[in-house]
PDB file of N, CA and C in Angstrom:
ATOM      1  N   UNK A   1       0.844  -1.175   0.000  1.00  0.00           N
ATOM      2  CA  UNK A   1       0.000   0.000   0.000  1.00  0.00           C
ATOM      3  C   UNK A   1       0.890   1.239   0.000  1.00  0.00           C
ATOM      4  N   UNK A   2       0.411   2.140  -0.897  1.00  0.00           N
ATOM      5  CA  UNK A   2       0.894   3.366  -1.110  1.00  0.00           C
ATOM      6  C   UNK A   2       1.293   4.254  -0.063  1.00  0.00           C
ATOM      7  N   UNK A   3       2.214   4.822   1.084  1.00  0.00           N
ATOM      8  CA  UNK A   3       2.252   5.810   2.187  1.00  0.00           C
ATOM      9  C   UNK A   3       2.385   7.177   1.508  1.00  0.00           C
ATOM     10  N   UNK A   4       0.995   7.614   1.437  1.00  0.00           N
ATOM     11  CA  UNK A   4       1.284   9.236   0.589  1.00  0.00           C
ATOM     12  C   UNK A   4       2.254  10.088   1.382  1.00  0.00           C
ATOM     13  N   UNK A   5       1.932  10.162   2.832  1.00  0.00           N
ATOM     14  CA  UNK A   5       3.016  10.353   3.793  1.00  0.00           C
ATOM     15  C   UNK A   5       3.679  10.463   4.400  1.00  0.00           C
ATOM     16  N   UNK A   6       4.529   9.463   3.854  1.00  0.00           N
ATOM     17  CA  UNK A   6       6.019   9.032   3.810  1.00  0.00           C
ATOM     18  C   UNK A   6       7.138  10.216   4.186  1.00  0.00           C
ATOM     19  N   UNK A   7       7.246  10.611   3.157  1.00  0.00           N
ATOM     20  CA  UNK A   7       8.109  11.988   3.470  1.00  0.00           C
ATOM     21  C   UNK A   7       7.325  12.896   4.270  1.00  0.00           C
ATOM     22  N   UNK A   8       6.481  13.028   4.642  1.00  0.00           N
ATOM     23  CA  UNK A   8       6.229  14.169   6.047  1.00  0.00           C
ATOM     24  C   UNK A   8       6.638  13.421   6.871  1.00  0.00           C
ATOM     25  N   UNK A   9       6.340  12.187   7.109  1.00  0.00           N
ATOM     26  CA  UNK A   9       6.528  11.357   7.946  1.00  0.00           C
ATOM     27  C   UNK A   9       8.263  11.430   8.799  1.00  0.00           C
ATOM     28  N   UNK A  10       8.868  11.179   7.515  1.00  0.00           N
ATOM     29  CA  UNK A  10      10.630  10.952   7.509  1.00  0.00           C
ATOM     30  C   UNK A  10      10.816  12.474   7.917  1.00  0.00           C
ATOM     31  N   UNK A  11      10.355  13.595   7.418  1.00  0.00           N
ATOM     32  CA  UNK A  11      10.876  14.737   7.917  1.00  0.00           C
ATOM     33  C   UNK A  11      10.225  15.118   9.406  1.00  0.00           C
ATOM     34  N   UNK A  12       8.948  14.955   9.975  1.00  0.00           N
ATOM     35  CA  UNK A  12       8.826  15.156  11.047  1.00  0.00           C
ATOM     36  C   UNK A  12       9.464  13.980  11.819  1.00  0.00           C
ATOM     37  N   UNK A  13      10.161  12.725  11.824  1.00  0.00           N
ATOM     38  CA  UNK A  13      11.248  12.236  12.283  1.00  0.00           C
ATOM     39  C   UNK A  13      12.801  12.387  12.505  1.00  0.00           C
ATOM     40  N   UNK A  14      13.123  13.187  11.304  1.00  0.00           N
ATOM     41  CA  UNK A  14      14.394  13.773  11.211  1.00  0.00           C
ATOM     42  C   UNK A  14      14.594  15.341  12.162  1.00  0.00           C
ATOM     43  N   UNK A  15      13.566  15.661  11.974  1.00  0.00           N
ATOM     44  CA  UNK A  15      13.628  16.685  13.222  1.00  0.00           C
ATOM     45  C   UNK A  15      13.173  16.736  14.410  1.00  0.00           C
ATOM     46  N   UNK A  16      12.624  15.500  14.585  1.00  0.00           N
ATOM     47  CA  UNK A  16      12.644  14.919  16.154  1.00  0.00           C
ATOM     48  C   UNK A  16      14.253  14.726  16.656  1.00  0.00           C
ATOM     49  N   UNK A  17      14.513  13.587  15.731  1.00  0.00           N
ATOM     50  CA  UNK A  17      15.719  12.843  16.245  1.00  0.00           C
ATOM     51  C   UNK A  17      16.965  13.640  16.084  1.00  0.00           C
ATOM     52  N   UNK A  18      17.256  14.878  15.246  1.00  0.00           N
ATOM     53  CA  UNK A  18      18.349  14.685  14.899  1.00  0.00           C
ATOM     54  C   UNK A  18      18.698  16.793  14.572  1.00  0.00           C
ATOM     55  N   UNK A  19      17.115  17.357  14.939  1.00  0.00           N
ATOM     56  CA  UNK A  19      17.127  18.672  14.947  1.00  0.00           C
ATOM     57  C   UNK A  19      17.938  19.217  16.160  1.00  0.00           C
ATOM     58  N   UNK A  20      17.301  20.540  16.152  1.00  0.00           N
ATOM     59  CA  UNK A  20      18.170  21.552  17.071  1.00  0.00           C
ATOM     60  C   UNK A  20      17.733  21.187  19.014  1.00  0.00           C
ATOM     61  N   UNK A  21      17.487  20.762  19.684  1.00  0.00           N
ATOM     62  CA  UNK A  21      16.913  20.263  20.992  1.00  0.00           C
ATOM     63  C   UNK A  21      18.075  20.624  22.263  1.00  0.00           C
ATOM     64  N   UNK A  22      17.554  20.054  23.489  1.00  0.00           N
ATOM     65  CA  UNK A  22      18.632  20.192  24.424  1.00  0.00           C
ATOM     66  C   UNK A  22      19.479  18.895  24.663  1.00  0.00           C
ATOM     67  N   UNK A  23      18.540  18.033  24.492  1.00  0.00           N
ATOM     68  CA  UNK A  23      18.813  16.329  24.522  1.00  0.00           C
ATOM     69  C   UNK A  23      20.060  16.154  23.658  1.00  0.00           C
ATOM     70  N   UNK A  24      21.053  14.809  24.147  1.00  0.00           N
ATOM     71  CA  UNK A  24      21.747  14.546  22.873  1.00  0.00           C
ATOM     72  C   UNK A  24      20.884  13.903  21.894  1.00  0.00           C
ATOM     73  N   UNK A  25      21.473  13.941  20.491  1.00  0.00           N
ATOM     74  CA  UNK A  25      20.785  13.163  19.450  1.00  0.00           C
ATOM     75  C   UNK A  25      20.646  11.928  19.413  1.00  0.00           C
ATOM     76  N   UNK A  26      22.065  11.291  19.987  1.00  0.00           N
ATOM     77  CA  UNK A  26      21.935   9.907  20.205  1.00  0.00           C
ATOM     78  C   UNK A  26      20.866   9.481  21.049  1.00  0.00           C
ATOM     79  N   UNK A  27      20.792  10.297  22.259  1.00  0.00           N
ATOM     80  CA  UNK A  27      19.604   9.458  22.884  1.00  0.00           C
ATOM     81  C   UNK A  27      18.689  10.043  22.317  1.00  0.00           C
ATOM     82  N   UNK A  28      18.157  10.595  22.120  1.00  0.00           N
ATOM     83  CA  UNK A  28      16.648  10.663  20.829  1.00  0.00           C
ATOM     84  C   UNK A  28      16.513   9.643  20.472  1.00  0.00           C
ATOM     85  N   UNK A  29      17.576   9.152  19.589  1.00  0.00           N
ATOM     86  CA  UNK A  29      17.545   7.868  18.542  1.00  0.00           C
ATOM     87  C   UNK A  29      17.444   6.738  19.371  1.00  0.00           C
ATOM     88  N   UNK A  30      17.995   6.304  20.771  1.00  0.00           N
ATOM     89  CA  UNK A  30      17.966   5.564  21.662  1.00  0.00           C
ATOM     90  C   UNK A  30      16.720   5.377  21.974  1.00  0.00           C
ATOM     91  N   UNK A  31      15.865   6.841  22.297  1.00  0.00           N
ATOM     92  CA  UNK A  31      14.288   6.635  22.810  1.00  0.00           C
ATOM     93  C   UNK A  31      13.612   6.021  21.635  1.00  0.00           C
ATOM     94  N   UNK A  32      13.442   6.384  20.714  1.00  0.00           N
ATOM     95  CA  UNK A  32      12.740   6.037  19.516  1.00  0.00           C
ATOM     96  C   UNK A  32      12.863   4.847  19.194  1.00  0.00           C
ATOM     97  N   UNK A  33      14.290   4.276  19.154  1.00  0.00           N
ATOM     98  CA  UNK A  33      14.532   2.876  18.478  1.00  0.00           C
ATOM     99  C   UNK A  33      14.494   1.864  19.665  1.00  0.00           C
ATOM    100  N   UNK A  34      14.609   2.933  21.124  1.00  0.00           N
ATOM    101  CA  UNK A  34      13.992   1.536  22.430  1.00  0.00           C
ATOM    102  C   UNK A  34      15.348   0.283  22.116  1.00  0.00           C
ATOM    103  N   UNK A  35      16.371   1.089  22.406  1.00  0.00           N
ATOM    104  CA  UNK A  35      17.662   0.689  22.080  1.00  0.00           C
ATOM    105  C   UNK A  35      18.824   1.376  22.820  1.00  0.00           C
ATOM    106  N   UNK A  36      19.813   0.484  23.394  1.00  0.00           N
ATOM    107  CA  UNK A  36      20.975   0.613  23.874  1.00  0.00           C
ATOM    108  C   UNK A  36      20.806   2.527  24.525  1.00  0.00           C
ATOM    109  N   UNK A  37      19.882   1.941  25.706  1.00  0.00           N
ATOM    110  CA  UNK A  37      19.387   3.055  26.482  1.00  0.00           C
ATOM    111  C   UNK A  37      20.325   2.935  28.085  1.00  0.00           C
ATOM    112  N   UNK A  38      20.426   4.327  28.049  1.00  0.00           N
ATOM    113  CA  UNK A  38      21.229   4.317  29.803  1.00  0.00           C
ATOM    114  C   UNK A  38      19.821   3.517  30.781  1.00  0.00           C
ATOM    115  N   UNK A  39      20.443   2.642  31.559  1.00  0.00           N
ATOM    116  CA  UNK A  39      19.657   1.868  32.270  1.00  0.00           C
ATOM    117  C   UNK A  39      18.434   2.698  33.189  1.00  0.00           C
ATOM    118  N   UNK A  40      18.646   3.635  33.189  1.00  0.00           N
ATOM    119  CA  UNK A  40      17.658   4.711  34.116  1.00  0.00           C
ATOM    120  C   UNK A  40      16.617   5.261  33.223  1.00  0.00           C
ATOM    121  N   UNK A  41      16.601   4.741  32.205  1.00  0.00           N
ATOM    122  CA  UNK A  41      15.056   5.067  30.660  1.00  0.00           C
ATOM    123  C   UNK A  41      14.974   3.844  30.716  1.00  0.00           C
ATOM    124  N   UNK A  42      15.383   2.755  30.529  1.00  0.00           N
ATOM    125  CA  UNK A  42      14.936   1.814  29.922  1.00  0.00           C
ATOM    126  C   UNK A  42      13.561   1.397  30.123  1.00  0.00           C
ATOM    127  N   UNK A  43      12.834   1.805  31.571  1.00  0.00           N
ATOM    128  CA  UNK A  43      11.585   1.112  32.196  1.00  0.00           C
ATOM    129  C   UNK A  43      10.567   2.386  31.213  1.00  0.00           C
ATOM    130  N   UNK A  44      11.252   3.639  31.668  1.00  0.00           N
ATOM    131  CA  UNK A  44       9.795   4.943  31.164  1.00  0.00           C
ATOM    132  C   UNK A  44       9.380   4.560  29.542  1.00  0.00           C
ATOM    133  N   UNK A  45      11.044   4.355  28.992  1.00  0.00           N
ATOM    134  CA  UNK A  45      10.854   4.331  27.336  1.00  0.00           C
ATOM    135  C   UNK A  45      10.040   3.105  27.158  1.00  0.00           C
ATOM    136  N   UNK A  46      10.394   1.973  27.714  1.00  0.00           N
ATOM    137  CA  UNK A  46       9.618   0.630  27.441  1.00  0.00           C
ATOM    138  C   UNK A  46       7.837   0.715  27.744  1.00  0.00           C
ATOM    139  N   UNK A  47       8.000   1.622  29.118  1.00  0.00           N
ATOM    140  CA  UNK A  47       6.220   1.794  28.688  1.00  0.00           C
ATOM    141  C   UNK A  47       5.579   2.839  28.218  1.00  0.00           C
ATOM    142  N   UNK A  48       6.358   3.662  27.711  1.00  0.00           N
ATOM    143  CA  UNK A  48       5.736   4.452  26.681  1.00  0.00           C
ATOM    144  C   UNK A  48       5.260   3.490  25.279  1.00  0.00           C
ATOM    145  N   UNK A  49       6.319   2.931  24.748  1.00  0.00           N
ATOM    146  CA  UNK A  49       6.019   1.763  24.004  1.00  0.00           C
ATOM    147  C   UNK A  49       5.412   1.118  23.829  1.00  0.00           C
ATOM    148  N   UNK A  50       4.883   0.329  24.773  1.00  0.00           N
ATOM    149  CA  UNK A  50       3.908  -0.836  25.098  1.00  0.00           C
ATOM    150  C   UNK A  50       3.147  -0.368  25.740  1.00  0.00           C
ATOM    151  N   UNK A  51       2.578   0.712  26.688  1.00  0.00           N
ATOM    152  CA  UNK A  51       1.729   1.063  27.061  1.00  0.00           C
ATOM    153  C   UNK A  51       1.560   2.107  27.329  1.00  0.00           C
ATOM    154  N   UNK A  52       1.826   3.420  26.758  1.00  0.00           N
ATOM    155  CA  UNK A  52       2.187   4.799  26.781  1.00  0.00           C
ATOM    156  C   UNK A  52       0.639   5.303  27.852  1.00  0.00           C
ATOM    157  N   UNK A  53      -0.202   4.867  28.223  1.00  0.00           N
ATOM    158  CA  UNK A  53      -1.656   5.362  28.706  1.00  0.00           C
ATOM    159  C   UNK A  53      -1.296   4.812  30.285  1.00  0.00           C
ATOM    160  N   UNK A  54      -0.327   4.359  30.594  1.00  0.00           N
ATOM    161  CA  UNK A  54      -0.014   3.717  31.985  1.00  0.00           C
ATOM    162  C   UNK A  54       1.296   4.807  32.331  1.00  0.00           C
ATOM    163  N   UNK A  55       1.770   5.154  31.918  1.00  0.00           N
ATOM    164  CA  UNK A  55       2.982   6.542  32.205  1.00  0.00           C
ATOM    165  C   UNK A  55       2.413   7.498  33.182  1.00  0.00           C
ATOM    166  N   UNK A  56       2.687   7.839  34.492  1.00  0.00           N
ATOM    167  CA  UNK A  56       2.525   8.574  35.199  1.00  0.00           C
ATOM    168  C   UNK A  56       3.357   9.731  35.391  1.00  0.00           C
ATOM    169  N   UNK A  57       3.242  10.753  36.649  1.00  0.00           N
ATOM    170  CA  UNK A  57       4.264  11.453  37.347  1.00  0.00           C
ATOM    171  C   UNK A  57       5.797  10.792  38.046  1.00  0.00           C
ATOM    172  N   UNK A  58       5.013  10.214  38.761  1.00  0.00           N
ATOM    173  CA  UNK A  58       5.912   8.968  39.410  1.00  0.00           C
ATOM    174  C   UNK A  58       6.910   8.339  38.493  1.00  0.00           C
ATOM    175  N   UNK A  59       6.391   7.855  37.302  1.00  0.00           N
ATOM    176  CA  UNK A  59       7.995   7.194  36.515  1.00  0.00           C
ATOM    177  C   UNK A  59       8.439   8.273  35.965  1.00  0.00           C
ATOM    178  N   UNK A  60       8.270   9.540  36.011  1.00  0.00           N
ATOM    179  CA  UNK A  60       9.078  10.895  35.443  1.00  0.00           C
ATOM    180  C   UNK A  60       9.915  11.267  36.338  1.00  0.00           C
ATOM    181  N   UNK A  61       9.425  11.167  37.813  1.00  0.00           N
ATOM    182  CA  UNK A  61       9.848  11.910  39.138  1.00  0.00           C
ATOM    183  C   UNK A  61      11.333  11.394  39.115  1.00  0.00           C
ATOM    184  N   UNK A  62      11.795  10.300  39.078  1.00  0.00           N
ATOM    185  CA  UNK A  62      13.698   9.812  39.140  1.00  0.00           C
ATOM    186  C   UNK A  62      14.259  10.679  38.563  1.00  0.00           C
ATOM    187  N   UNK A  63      13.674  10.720  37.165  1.00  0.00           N
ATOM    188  CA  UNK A  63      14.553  11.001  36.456  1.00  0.00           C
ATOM    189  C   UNK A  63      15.345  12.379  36.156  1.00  0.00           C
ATOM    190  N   UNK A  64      14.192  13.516  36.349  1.00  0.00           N
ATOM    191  CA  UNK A  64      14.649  15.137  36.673  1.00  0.00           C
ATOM    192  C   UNK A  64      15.845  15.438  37.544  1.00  0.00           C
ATOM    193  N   UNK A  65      16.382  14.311  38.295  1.00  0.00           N
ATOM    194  CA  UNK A  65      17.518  14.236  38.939  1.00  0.00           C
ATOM    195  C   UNK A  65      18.850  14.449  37.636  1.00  0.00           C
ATOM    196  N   UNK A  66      18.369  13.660  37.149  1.00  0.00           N
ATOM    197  CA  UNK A  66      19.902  13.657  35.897  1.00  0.00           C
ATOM    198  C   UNK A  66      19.605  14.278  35.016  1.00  0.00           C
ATOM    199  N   UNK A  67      17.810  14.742  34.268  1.00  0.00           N
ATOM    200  CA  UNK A  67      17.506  14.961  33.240  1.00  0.00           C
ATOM    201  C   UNK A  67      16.534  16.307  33.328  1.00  0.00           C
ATOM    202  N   UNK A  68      17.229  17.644  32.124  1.00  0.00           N
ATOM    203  CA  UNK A  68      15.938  18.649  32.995  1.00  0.00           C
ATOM    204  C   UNK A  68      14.536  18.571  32.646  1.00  0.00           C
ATOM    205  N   UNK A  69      13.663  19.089  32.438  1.00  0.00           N
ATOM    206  CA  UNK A  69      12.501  18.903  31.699  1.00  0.00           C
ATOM    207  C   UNK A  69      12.227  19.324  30.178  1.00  0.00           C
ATOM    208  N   UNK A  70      13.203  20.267  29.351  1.00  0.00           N
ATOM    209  CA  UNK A  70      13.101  20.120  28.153  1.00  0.00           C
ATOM    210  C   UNK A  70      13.940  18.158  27.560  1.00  0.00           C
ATOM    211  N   UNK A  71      15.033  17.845  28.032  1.00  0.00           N
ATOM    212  CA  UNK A  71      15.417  16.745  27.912  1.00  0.00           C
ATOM    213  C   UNK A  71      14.437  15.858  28.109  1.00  0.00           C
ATOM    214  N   UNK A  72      13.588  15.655  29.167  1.00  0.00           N
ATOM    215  CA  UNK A  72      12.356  14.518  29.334  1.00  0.00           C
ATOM    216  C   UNK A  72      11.302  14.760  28.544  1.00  0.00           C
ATOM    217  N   UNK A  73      10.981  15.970  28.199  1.00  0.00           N
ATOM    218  CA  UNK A  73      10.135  16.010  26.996  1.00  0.00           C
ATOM    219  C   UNK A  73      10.453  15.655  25.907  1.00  0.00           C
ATOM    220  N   UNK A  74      11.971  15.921  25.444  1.00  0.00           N
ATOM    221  CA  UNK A  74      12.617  15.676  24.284  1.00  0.00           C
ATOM    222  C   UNK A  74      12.264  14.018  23.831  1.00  0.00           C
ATOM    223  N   UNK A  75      12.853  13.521  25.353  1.00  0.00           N
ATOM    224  CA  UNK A  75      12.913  11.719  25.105  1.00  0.00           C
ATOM    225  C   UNK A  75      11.777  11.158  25.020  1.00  0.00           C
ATOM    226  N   UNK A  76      10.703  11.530  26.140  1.00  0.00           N
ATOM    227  CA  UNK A  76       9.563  11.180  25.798  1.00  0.00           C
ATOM    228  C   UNK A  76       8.803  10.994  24.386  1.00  0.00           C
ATOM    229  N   UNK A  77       9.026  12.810  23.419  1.00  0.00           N
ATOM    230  CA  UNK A  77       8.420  12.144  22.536  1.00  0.00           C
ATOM    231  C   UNK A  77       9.086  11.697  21.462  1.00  0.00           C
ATOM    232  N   UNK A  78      10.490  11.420  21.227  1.00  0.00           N
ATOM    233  CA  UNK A  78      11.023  10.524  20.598  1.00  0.00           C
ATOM    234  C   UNK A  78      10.417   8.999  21.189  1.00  0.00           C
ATOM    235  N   UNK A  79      10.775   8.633  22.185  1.00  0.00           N
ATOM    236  CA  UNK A  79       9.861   7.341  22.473  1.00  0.00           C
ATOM    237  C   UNK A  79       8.256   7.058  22.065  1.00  0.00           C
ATOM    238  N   UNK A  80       7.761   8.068  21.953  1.00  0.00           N
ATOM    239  CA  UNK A  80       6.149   8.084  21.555  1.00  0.00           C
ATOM    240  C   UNK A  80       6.167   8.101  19.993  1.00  0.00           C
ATOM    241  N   UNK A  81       7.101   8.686  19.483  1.00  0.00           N
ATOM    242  CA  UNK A  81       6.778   8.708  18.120  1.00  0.00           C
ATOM    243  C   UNK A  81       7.693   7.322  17.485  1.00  0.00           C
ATOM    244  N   UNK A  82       8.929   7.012  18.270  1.00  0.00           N
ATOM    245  CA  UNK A  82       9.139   5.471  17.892  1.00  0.00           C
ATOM    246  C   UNK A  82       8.005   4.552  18.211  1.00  0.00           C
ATOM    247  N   UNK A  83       7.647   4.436  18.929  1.00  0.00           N
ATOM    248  CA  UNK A  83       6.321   3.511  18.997  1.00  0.00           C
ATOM    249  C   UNK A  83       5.175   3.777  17.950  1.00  0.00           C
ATOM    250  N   UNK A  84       4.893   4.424  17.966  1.00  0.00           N
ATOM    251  CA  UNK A  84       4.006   5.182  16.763  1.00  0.00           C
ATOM    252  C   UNK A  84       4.180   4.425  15.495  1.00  0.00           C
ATOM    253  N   UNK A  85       5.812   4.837  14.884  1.00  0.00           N
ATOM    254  CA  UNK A  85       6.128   4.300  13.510  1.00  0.00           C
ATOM    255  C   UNK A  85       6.087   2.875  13.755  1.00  0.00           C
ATOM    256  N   UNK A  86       6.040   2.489  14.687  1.00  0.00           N
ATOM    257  CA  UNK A  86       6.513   0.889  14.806  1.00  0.00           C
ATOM    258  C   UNK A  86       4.924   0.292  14.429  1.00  0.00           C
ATOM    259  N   UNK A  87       4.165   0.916  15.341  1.00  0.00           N
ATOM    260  CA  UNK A  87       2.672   0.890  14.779  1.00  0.00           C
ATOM    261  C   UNK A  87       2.392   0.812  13.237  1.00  0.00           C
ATOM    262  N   UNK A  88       2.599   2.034  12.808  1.00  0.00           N
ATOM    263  CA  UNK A  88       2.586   2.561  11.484  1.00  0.00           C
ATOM    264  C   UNK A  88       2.907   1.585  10.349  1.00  0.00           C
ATOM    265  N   UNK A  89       4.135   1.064  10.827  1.00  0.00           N
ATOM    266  CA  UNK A  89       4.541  -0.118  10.100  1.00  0.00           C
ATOM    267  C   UNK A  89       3.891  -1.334   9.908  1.00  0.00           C
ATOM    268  N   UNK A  90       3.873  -1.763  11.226  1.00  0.00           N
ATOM    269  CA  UNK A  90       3.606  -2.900  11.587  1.00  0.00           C
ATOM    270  C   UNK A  90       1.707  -2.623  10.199  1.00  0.00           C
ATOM    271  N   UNK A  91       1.045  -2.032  10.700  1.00  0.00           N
ATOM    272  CA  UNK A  91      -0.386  -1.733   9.773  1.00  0.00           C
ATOM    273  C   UNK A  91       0.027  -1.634   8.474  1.00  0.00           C
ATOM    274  N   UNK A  92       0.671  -0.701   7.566  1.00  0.00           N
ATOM    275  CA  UNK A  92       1.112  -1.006   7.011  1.00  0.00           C
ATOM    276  C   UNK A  92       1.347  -2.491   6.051  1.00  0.00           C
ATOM    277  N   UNK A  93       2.078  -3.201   6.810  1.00  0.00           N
ATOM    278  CA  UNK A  93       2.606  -4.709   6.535  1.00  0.00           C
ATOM    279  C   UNK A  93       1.368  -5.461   6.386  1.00  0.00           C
ATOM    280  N   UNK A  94       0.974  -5.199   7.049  1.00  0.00           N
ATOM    281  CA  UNK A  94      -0.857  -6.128   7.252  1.00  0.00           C
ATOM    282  C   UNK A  94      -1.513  -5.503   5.916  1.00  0.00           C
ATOM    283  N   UNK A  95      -1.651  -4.591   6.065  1.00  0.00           N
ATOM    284  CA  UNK A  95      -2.471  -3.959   4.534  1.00  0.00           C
ATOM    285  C   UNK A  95      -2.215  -4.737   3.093  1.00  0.00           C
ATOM    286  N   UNK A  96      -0.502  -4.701   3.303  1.00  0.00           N
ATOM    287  CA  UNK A  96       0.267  -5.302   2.215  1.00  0.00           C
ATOM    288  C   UNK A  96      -0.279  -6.482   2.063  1.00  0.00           C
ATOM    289  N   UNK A  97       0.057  -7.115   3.036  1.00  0.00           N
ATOM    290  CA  UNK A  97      -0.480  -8.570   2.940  1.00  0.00           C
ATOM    291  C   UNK A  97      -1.407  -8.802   2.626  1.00  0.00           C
ATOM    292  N   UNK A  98      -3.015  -8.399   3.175  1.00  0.00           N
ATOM    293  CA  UNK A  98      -3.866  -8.579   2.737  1.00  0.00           C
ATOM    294  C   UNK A  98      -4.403  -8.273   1.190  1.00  0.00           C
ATOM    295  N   UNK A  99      -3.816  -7.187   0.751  1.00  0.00           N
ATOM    296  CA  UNK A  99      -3.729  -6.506  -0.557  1.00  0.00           C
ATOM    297  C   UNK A  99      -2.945  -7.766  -1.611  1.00  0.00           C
ATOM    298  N   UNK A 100      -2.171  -8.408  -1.493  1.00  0.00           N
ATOM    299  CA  UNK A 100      -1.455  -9.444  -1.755  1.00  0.00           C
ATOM    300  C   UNK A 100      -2.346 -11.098  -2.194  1.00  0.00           C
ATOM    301  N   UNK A 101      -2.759 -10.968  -0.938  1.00  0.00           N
ATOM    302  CA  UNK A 101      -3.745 -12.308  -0.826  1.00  0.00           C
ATOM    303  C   UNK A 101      -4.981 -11.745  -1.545  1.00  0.00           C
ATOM    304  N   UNK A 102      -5.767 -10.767  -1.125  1.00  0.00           N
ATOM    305  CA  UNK A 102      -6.692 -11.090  -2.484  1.00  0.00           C
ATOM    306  C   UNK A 102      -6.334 -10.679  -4.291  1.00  0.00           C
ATOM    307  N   UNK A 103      -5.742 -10.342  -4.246  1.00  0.00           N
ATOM    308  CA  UNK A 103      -4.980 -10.072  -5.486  1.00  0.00           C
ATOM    309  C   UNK A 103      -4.638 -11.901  -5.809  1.00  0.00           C
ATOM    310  N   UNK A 104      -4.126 -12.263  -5.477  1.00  0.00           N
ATOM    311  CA  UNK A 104      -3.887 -13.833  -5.560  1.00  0.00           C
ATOM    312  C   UNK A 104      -5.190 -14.351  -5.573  1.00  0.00           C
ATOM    313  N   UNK A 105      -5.664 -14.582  -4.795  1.00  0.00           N
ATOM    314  CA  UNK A 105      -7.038 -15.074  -5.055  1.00  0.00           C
ATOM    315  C   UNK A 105      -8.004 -14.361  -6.513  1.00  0.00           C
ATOM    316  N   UNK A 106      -8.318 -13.058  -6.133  1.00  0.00           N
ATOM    317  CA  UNK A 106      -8.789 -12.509  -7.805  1.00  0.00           C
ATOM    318  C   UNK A 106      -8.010 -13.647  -8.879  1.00  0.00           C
ATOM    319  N   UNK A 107      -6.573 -13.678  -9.104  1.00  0.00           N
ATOM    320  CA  UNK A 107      -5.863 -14.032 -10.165  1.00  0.00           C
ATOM    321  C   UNK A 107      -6.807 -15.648 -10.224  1.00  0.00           C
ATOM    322  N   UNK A 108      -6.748 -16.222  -9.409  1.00  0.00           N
ATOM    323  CA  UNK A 108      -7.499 -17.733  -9.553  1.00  0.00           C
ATOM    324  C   UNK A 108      -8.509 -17.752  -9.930  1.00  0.00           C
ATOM    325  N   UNK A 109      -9.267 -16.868  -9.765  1.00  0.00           N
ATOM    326  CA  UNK A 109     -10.808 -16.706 -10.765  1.00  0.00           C
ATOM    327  C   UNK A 109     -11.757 -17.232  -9.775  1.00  0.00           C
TER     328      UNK A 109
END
């Protein structure tokens, strides 16, 4: 299936991850890709991921110790919008597929 957009998509990602912010870039890319994260994100980023509607005050509260609040906003929504595309994809793939299979089937008559 066609993603008309694709490129808004890639550009409002590229300036998540990799624009002007307070955060480093690497961890942007860390939140998003839910990858080779300093052990003190690993729990917030993982349930933003898998359950971003269960995120409280409380799993924010540690972290303002090391991180200020433009940085936790930063990571946060790199983590929200990696989950997102992962979504995105994942639907995507299913579309394909299904688009696939009856196309195959049509062809059999």
């Amino acid at each position: 299936m066609e993603d008309r957009f694709a490129q808004l998509r890639r550009a409002l990602e590229e300036s998540a991850l990799s624009g002007t912010a307070t955060s480093d870039p690497s961890l942007r890319v860390s939140a998003f890709k839910r990858a080779d994260l300093p052990p003190e994100l690993v729990t917030l980023v993982g349930k933003i991921h898998d359950h971003a509607y269960k995120v409280t005050d409380e799993d924010v509260a540690p972290l303002k110790q090391k991180y200020n609040d433009h940085e936790l906003y930063e990571l946060i929504l790199c983590a929200a919008l990696g989950a997102a595309s992962e979504r995105l994809e994942a639907g995507l793939r299913a579309l394909d597929a299904k688009e696939d299979e009856v196309s195959r089937a049509a062809a059999k008559g």
